[in-house]
C-alpha atoms as a PDB file:
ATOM      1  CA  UNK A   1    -207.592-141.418 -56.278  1.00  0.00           C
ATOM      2  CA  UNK A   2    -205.081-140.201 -58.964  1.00  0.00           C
ATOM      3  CA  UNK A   3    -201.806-142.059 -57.682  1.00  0.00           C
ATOM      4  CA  UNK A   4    -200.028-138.764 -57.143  1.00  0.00           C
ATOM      5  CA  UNK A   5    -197.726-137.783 -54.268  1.00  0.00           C
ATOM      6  CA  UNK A   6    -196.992-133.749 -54.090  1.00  0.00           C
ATOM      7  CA  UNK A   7    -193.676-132.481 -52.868  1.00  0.00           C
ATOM      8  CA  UNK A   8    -193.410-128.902 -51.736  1.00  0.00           C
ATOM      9  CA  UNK A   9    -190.393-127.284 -52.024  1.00  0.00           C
ATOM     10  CA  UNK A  10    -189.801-123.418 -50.653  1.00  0.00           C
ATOM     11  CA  UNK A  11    -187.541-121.467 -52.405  1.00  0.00           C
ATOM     12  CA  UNK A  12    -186.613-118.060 -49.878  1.00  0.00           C
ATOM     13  CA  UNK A  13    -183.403-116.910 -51.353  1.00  0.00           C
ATOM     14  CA  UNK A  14    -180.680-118.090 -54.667  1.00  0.00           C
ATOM     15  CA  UNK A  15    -179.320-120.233 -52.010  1.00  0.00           C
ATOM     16  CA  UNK A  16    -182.113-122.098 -51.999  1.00  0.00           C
ATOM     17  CA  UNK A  17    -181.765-123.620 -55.806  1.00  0.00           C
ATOM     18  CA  UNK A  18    -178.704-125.560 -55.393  1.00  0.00           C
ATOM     19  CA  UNK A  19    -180.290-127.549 -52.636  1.00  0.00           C
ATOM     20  CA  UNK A  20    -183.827-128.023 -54.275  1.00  0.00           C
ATOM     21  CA  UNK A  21    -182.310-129.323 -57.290  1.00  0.00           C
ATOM     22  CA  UNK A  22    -179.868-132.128 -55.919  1.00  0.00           C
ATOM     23  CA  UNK A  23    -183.351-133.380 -53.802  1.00  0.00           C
ATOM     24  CA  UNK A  24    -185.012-133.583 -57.518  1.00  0.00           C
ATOM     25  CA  UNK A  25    -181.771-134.886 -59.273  1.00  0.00           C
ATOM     26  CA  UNK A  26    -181.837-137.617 -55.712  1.00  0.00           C
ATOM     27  CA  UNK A  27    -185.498-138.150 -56.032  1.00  0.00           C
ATOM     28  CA  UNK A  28    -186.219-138.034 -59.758  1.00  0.00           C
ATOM     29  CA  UNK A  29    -189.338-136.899 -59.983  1.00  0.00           C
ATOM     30  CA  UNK A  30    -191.897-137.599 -62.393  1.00  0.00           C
ATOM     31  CA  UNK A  31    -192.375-133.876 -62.612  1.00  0.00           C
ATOM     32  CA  UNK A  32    -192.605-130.207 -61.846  1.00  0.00           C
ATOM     33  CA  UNK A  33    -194.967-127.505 -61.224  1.00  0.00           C
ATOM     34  CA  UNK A  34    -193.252-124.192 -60.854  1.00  0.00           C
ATOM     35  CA  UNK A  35    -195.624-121.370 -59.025  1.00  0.00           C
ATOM     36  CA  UNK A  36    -193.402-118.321 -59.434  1.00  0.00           C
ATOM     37  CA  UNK A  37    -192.836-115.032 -58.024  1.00  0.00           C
ATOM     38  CA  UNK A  38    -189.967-112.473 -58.860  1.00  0.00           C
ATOM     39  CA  UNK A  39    -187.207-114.797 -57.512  1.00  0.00           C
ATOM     40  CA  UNK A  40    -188.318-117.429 -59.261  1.00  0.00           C
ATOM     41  CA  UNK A  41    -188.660-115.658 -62.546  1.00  0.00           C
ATOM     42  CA  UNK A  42    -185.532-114.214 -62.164  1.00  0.00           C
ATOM     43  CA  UNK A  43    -183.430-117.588 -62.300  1.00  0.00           C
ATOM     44  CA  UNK A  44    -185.957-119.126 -64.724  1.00  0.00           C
ATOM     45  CA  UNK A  45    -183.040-120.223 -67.068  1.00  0.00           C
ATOM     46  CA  UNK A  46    -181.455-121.780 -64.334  1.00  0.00           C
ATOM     47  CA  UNK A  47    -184.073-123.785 -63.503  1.00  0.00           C
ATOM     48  CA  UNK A  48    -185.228-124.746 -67.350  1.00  0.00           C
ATOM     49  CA  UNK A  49    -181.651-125.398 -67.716  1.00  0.00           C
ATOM     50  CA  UNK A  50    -182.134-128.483 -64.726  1.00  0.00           C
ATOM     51  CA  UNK A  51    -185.489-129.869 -65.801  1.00  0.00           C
ATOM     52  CA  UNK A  52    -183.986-129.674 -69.821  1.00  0.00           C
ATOM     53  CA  UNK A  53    -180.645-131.760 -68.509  1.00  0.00           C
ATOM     54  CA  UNK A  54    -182.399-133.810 -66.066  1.00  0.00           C
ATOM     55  CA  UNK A  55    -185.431-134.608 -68.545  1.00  0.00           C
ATOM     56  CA  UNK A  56    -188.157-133.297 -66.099  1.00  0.00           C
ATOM     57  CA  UNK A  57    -191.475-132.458 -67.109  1.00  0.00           C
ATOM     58  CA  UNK A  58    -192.313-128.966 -66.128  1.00  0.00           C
ATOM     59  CA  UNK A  59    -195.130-126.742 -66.091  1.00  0.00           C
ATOM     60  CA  UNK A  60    -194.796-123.167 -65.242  1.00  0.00           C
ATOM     61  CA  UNK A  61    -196.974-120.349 -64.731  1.00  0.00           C
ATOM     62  CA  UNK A  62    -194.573-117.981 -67.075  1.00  0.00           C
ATOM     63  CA  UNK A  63    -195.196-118.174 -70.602  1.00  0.00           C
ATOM     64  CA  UNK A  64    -191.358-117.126 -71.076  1.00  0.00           C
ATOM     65  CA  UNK A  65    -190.271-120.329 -69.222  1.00  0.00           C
ATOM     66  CA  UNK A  66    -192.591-122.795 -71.651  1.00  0.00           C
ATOM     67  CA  UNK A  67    -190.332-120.602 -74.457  1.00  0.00           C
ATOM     68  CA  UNK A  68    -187.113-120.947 -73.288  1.00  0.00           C
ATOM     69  CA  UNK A  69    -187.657-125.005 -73.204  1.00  0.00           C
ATOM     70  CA  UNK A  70    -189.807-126.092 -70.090  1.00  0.00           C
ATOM     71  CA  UNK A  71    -193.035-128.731 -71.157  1.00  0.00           C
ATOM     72  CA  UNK A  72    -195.615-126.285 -70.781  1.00  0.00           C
ATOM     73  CA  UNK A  73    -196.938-123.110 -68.970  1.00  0.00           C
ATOM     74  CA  UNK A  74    -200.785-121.850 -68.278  1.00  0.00           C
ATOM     75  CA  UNK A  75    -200.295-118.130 -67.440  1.00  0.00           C
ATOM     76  CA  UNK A  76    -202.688-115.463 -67.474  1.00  0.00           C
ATOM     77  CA  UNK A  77    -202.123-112.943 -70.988  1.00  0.00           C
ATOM     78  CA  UNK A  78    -199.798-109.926 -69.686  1.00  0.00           C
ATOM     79  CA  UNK A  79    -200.981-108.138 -72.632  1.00  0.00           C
ATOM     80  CA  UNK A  80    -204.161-108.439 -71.627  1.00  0.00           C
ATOM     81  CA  UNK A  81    -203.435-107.586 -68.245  1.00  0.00           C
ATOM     82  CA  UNK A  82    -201.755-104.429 -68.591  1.00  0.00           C
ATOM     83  CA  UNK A  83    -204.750-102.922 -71.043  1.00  0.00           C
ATOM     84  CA  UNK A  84    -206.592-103.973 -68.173  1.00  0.00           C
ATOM     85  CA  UNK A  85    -204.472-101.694 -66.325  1.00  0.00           C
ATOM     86  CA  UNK A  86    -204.628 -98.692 -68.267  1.00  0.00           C
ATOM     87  CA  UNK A  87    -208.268 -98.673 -68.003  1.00  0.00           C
ATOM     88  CA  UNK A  88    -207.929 -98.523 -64.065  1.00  0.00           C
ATOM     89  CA  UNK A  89    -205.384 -95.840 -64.528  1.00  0.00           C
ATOM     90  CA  UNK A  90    -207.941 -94.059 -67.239  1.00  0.00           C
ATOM     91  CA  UNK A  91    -210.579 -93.882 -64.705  1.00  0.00           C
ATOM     92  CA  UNK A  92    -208.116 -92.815 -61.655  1.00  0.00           C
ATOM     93  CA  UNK A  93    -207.011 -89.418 -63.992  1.00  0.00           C
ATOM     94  CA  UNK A  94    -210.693 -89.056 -64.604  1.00  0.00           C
ATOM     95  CA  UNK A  95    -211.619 -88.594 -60.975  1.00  0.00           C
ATOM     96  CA  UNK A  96    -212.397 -92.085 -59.472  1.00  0.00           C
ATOM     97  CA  UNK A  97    -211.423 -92.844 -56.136  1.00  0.00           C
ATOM     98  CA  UNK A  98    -209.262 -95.877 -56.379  1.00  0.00           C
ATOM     99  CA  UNK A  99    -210.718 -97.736 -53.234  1.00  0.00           C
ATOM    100  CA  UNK A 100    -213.742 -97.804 -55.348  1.00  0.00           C
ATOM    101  CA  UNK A 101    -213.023-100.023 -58.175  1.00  0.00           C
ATOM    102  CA  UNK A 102    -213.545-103.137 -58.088  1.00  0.00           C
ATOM    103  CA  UNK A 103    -210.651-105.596 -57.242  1.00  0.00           C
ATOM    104  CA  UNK A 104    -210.370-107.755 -61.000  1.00  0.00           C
ATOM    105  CA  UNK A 105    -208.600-111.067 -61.192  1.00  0.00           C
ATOM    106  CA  UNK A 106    -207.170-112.230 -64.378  1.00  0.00           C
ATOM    107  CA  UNK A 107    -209.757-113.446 -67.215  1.00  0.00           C
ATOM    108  CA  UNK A 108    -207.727-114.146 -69.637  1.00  0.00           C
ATOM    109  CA  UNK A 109    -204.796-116.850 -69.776  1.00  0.00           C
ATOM    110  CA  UNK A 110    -202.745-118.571 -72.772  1.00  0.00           C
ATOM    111  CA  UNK A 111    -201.626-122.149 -72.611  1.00  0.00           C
ATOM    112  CA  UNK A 112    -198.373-122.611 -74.368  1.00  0.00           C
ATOM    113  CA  UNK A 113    -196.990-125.866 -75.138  1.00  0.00           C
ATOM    114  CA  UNK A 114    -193.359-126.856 -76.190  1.00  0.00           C
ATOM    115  CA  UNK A 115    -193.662-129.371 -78.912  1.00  0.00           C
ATOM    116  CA  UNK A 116    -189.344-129.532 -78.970  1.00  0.00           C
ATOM    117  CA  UNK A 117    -189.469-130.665 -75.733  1.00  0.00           C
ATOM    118  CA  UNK A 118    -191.947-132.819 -75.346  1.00  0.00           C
ATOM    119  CA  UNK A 119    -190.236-134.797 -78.144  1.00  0.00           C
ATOM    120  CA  UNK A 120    -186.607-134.172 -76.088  1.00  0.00           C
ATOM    121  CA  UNK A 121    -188.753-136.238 -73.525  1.00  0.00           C
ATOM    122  CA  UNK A 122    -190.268-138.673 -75.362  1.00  0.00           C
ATOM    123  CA  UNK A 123    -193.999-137.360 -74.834  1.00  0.00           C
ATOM    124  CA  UNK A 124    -196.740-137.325 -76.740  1.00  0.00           C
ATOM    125  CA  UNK A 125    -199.207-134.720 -76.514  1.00  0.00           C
ATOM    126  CA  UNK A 126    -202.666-135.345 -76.754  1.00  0.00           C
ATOM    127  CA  UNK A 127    -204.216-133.288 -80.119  1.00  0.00           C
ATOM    128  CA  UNK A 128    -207.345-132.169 -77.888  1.00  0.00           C
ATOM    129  CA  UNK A 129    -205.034-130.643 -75.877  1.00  0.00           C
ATOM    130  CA  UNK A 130    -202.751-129.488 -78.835  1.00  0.00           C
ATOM    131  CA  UNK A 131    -205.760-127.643 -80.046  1.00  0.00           C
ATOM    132  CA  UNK A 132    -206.719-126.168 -76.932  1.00  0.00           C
ATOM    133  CA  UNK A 133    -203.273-124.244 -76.853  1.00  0.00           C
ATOM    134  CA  UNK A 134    -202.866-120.962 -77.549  1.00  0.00           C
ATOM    135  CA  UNK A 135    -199.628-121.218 -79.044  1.00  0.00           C
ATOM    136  CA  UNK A 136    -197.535-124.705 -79.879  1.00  0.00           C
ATOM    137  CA  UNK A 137    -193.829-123.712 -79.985  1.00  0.00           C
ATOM    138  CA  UNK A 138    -192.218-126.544 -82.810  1.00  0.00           C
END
């Protein structure tokens, strides 16, 4: 097996923060995966600000996060998402019945790595992985 142990944490409410972060700050871990919604975008800084002070490895699935000093992020491409969008709305003015387009799930995603961090943390990254990003932030 891979030697890993997963933690869950829930996060319902702002409340919840404070408490998930002295459990991480008691249990150090190794690090963090961050699957976000609105909440959790919403206090992104705050919780970039704990992995950055408590030197935590963190992956998020904002590109905005990676950027404002987490390790990483894998996110789909918003850009690319919302042209995808406008398409669905072009076909909608042009007489389509919504309930008959397809359902479409993301396609495209961009992998950004920090570079600033992951020397803050004393990582290196591997180059194939380097040159697999979409964008290295230095």
């Amino acid at each position: 097996m891979l030697g890993v142990t997963l933690q869950s944490q829930q996060v319902r409410g702002p409340t919840d923060f404070e408490r998930i972060f002295a459990v991480m700050a008691r249990e150090r871990p190794d690090a963090l995966l961050l699957i976000g919604d609105a909440l959790i975008f919403q206090h992104g800084g705050q919780i970039v600000d704990f992995v950055t002070q408590n030197r935590v490895p963190s992956m998020f699935d904002r590109t905005e996060l990676a950027a404002a000093g987490g390790l990483m992020s894998y996110a789909p491409d918003l850009v690319d998402l919302y042209r995808r969008a406008a398409i669905y709305v072009d076909k909608i003015l042009k007489g389509a019945k919504p309930a008959d387009l397809p359902i479409e799930q993301p396609t495209k995603f961009e992998l950004v790595i920090n570079l600033k961090t992951a020397k803050a943390l004393g990582l290196t990254i591997p180059q194939s992985i380097l040159l697999r990003a979409d964008q290295v932030i230095e």
